[in-house]
N, C-alpha and C. Protein backbone atom coordinates (compact mmCIF):
# COMPACT_ATOMS: atom_id res chain seq x y z
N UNK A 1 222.99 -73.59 96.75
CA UNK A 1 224.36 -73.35 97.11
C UNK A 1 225.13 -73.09 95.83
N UNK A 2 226.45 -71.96 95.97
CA UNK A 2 227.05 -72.39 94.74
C UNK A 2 228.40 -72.11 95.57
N UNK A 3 229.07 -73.12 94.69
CA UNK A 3 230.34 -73.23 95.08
C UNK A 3 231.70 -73.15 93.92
N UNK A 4 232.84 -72.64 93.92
CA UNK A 4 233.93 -72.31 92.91
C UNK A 4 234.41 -73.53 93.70
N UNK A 5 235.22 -74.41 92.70
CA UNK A 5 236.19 -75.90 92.74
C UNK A 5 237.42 -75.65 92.36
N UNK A 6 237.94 -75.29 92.82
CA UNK A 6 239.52 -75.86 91.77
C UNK A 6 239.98 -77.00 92.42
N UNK A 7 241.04 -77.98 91.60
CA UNK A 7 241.48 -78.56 91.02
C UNK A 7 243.22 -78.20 92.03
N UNK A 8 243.62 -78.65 92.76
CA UNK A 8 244.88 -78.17 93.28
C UNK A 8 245.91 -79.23 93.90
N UNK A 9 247.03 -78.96 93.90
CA UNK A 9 248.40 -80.04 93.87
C UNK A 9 248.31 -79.74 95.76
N UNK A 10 248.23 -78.39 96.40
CA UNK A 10 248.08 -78.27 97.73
C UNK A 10 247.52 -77.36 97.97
N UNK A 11 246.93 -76.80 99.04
CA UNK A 11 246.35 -75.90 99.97
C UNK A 11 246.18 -75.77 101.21
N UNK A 12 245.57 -74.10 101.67
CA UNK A 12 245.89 -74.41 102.83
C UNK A 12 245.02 -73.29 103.15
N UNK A 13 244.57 -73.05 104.48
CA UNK A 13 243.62 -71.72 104.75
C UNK A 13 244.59 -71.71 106.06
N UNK A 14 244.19 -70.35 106.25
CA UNK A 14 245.16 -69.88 107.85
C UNK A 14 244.11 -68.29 108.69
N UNK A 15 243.62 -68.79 110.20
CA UNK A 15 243.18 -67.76 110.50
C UNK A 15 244.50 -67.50 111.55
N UNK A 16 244.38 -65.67 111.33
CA UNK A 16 245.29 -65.41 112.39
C UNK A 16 246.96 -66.11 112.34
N UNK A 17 247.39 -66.26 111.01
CA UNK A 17 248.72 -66.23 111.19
C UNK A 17 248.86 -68.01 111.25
N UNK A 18 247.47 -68.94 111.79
CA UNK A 18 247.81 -70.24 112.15
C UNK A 18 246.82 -71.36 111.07
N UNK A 19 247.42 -72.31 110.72
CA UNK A 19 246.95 -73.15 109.30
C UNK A 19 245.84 -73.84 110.20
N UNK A 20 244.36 -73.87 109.95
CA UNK A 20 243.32 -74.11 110.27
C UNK A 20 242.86 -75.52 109.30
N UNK A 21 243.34 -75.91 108.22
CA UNK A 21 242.84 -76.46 107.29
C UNK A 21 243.70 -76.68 106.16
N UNK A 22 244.22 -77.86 106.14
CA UNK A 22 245.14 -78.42 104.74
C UNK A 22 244.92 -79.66 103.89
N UNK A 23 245.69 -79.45 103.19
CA UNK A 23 245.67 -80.26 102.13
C UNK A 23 246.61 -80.62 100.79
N UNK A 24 246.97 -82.05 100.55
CA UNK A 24 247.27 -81.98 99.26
C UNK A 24 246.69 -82.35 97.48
N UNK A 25 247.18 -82.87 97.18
CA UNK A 25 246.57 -83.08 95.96
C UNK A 25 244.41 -83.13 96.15
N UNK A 26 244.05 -82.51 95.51
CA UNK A 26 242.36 -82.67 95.81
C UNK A 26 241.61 -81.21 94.96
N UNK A 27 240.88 -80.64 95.84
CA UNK A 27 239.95 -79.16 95.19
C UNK A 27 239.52 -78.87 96.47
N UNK A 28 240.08 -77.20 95.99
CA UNK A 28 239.19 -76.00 97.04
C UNK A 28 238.04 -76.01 96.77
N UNK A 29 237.10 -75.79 97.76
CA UNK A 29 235.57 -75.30 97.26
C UNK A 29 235.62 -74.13 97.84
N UNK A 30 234.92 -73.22 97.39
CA UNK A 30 234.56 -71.92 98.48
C UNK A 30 232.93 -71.58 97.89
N UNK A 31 232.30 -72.32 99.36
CA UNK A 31 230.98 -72.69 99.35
C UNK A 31 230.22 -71.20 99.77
N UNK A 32 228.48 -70.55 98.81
CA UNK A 32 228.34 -70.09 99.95
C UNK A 32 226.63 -70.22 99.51
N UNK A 33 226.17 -70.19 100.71
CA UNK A 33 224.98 -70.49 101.23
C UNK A 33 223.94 -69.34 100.41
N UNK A 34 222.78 -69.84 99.81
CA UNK A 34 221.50 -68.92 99.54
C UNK A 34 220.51 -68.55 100.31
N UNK A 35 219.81 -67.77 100.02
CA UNK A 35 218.50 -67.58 101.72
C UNK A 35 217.67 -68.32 100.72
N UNK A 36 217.40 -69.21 99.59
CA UNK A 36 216.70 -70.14 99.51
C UNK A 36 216.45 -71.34 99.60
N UNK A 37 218.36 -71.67 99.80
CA UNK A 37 219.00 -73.27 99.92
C UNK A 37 217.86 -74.08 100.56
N UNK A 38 217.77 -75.50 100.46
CA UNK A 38 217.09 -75.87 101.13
C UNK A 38 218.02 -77.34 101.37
N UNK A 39 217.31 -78.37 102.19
CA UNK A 39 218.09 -79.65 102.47
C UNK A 39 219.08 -80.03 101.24
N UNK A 40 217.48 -80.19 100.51
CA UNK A 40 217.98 -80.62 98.90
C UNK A 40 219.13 -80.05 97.86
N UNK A 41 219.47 -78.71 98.17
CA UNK A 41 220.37 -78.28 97.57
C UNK A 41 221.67 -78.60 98.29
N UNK A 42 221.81 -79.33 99.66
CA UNK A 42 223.14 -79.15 100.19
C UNK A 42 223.57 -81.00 100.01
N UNK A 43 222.09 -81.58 100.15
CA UNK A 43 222.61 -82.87 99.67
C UNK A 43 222.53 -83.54 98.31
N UNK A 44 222.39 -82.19 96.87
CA UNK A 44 223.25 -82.09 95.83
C UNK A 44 224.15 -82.04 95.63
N UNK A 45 224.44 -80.64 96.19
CA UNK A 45 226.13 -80.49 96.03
C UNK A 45 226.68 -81.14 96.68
N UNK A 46 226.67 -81.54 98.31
CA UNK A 46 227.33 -82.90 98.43
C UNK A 46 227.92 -84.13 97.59
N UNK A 47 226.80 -84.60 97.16
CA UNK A 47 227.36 -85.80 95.55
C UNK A 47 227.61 -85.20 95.23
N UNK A 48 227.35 -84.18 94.34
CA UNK A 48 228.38 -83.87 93.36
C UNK A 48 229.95 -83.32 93.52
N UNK A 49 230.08 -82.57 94.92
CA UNK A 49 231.86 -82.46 95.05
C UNK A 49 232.29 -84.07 95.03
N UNK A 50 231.82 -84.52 95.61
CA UNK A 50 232.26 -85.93 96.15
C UNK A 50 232.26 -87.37 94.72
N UNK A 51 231.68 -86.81 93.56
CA UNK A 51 231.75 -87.07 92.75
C UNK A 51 231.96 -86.57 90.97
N UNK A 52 232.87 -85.53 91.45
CA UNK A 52 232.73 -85.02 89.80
C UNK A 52 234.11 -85.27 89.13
N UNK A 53 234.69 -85.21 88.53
CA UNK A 53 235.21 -86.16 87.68
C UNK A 53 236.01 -85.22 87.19
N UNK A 54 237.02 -84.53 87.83
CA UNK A 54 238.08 -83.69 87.34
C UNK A 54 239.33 -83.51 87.41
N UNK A 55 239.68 -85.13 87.75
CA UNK A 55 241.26 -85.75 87.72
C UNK A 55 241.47 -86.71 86.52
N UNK A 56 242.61 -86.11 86.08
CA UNK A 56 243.40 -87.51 85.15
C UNK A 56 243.21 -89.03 85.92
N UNK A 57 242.92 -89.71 84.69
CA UNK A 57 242.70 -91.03 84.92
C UNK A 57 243.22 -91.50 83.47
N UNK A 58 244.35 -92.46 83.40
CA UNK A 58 244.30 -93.14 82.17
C UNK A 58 244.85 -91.96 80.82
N UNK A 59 244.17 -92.09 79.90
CA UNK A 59 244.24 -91.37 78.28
C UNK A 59 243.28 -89.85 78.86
N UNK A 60 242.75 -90.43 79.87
CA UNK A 60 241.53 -89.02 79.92
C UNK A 60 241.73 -87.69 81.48
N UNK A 61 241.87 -86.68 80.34
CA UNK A 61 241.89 -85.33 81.68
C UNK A 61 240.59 -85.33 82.88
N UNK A 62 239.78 -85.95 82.34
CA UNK A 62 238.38 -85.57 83.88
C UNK A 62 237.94 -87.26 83.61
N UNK A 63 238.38 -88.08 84.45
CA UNK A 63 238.07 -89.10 84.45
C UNK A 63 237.89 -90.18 86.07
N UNK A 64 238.35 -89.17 86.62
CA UNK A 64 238.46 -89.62 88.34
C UNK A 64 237.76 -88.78 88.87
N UNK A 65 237.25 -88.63 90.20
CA UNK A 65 236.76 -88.31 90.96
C UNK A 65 237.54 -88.13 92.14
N UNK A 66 237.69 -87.35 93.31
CA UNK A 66 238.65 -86.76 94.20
C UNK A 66 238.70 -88.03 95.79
N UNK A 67 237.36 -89.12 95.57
CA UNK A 67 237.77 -90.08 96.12
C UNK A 67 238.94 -91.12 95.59
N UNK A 68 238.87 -91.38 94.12
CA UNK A 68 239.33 -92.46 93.32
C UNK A 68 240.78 -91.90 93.38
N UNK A 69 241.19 -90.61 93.86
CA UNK A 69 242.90 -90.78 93.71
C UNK A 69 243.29 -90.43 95.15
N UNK A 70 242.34 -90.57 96.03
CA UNK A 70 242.77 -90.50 97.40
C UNK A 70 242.80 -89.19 97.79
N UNK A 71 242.48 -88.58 97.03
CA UNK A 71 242.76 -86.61 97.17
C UNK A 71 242.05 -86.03 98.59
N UNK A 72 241.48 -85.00 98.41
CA UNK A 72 241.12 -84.38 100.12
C UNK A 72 240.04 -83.18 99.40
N UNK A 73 239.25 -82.76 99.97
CA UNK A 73 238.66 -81.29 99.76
C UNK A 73 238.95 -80.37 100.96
N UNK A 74 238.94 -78.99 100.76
CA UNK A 74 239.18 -78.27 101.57
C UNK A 74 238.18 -77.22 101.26
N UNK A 75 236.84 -77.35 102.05
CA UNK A 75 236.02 -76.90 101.94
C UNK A 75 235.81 -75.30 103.04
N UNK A 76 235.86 -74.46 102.26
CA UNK A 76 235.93 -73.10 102.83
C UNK A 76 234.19 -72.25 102.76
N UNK A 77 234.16 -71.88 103.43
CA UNK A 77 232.34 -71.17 103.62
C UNK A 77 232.75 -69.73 103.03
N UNK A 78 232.61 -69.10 101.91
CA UNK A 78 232.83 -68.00 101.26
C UNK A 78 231.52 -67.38 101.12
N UNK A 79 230.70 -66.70 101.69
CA UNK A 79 229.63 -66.00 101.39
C UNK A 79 229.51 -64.85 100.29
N UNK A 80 230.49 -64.10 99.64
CA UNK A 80 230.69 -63.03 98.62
C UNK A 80 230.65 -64.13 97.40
N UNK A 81 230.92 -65.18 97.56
CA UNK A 81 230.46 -66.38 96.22
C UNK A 81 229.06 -66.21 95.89
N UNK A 82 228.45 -65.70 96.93
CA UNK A 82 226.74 -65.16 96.28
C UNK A 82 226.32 -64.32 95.80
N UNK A 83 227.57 -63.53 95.68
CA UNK A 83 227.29 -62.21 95.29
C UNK A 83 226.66 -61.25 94.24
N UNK A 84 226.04 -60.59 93.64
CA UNK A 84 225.62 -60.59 92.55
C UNK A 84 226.09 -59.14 92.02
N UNK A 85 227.13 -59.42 90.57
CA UNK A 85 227.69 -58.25 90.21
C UNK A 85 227.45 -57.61 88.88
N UNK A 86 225.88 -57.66 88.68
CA UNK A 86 225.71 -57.77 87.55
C UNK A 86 225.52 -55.84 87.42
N UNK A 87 225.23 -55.39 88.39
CA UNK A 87 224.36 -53.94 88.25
C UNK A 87 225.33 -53.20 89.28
N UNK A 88 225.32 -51.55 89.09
CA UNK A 88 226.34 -51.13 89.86
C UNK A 88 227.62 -51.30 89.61
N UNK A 89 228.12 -50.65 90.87
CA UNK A 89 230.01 -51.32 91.40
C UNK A 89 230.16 -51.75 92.13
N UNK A 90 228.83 -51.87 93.62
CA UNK A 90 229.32 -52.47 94.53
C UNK A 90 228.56 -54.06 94.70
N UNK A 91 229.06 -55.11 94.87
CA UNK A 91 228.36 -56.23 94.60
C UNK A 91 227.33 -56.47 95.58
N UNK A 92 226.28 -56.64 95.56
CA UNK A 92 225.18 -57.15 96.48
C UNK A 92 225.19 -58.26 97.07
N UNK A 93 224.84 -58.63 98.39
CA UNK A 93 225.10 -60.10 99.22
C UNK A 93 223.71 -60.17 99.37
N UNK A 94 222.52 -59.82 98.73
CA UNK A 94 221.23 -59.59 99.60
C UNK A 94 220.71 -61.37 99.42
N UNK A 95 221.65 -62.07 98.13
CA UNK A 95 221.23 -63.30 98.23
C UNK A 95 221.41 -64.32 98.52
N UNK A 96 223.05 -64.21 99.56
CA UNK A 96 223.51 -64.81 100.75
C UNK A 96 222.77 -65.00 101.81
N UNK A 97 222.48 -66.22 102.93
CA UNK A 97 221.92 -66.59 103.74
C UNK A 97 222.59 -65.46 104.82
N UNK A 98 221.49 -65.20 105.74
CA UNK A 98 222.65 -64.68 107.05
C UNK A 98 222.85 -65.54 107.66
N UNK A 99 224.40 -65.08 108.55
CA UNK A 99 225.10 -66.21 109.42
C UNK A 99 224.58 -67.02 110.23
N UNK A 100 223.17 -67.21 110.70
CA UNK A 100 222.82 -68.14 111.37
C UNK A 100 222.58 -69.14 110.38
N UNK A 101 221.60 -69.05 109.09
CA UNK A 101 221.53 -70.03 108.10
C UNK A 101 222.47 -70.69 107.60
N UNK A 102 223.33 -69.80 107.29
CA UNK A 102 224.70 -69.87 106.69
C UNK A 102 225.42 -71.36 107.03
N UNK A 103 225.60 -70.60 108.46
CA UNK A 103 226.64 -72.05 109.41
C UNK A 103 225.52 -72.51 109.34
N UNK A 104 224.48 -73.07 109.48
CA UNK A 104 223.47 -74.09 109.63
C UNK A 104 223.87 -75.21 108.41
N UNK A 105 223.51 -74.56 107.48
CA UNK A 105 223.75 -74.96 106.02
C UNK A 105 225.28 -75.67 105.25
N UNK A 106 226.09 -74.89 105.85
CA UNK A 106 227.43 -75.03 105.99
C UNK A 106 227.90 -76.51 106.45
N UNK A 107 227.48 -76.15 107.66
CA UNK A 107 227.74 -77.33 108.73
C UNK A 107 227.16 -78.74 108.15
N UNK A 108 225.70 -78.60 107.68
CA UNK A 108 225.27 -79.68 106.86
C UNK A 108 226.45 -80.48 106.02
N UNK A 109 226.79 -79.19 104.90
CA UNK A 109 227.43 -79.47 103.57
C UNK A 109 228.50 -80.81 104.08
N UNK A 110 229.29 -80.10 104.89
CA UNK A 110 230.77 -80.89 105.80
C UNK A 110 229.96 -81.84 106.01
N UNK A 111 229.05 -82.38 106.67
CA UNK A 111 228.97 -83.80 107.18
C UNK A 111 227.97 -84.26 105.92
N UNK A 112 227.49 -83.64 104.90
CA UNK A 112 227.11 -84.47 103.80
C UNK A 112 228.19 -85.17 102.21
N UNK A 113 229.17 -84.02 102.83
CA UNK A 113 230.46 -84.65 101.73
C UNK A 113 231.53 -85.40 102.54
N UNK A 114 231.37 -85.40 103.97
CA UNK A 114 232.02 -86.62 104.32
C UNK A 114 231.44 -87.78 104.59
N UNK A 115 229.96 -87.85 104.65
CA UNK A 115 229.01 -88.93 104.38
C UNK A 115 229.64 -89.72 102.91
N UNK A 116 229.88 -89.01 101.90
CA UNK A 116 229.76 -89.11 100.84
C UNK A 116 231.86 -90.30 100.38
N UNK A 117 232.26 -90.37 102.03
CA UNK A 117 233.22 -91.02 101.90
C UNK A 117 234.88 -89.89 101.26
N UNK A 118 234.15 -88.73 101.39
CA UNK A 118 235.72 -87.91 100.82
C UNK A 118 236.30 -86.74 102.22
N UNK A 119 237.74 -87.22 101.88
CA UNK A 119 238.50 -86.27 102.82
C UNK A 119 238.01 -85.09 103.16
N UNK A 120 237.76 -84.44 104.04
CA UNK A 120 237.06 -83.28 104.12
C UNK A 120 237.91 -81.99 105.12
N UNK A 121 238.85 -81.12 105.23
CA UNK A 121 239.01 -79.90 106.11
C UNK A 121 238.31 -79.15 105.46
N UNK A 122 238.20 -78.18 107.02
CA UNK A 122 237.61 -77.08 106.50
C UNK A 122 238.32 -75.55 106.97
N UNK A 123 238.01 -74.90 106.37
CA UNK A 123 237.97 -73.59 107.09
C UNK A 123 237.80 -73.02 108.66
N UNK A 124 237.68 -71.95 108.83
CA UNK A 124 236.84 -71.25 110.49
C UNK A 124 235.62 -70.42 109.65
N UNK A 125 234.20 -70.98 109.92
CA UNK A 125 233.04 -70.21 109.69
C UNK A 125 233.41 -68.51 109.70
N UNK A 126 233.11 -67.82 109.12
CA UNK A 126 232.87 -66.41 109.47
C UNK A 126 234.16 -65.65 110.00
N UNK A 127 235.30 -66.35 109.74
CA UNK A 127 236.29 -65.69 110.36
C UNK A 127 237.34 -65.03 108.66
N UNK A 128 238.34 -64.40 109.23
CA UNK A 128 238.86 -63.32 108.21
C UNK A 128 240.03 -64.48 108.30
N UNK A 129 240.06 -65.40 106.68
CA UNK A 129 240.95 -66.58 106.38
C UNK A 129 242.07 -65.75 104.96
N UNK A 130 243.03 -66.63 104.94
CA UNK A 130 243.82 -66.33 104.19
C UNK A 130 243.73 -67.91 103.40
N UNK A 131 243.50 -67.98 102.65
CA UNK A 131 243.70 -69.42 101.53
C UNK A 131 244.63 -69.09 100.57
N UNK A 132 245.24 -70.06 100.82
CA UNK A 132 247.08 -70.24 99.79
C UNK A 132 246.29 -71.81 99.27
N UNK A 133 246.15 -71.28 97.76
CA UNK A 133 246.57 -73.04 96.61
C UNK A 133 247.47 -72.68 95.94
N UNK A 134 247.65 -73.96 95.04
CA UNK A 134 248.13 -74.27 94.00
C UNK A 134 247.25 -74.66 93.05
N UNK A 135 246.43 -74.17 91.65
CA UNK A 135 245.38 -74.60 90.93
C UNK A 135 246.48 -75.30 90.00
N UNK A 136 245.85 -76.59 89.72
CA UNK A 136 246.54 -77.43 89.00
C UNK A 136 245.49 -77.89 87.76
N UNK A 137 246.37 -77.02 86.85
CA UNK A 137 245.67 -77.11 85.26
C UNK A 137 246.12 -75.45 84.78
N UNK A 138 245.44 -75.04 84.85
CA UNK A 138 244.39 -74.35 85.62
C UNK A 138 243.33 -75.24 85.82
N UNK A 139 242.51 -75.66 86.55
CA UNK A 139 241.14 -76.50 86.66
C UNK A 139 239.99 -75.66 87.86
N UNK A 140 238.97 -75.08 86.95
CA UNK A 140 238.34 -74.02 87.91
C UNK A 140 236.60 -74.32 87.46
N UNK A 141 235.59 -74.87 88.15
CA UNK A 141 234.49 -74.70 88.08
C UNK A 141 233.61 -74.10 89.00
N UNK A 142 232.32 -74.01 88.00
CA UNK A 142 231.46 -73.30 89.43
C UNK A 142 230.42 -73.99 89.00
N UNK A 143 229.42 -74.52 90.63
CA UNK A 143 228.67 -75.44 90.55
C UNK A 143 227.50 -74.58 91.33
N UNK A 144 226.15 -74.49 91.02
CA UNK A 144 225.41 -74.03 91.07
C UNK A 144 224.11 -74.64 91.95
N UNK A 145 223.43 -75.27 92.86
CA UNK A 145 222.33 -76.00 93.13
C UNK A 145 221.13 -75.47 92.29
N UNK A 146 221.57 -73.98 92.43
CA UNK A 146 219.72 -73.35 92.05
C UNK A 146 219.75 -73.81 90.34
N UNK A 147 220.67 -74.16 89.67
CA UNK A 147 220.65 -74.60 88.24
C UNK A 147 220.83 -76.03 87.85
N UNK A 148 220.32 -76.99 89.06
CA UNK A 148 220.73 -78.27 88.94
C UNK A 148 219.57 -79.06 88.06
């Protein structure tokens, strides 16, 4: 799986004009699925959204974790996050799961990062979303399974 994090004061996804998924203080993810993912990669990244350490705490900028300040994730299924733009102009998805894996995989993620004890909305699978944040910092990572 790889997933982009930010770091945000609020957010919000909206299909069709109507807010599907909010949030305040916490991190967007926009997750998307590999055709190699396997269990193990979704109950990686699980711990690790649910534990990475990219809130002020104290003297220190990444010292909390998005449970420890009560925050929320708003976990969005972005499949063009797989994209590969290294060759060409037009980006390739050939290493995106298709949509049956996808939501399979997906669906996992959600009940393995709320296993994991953290606020969790989400998105609409496969639907045409509009996501409004606020990135607070800037604070922007990308987390990788296949490089764990």
């Amino acid at each position: 799986m790889i997933c982009v994090i930010q770091r945000v004061s609020q957010a919000s996804v909206a299909v069709d004009g109507q807010i599907v998924g909010q949030i305040g203080h916490g991190m967007v993810v926009l997750a998307a699925v590999h055709t190699i993912d396997l269990s193990e990669d979704v109950d990686w990244t699980a711990r690790k959204l649910a534990s990475l350490r990219i809130f002020a705490g104290g003297d220190r900028n990444f010292d909390r974790d998005v449970k420890e300040i009560s925050g929320s994730i708003l976990l969005v299924s972005n499949f063009t996050v797989a994209a590969d733009a290294r060759k060409g102009r037009r980006p390739s998805l050939s290493d995106a799961a298709d949509p049956v894996a996808g939501r399979e995989k997906f669906d996992q993620l959600v009940a393995a990062v709320r296993a994991q004890g953290a606020n969790v909305q989400i998105g609409q699978f496969g639907a045409d979303m509009q996501v409004a944040l606020v990135n607070d910092g800037p604070v922007t990572f990308i987390l990788d399974s296949r490089e764990r």
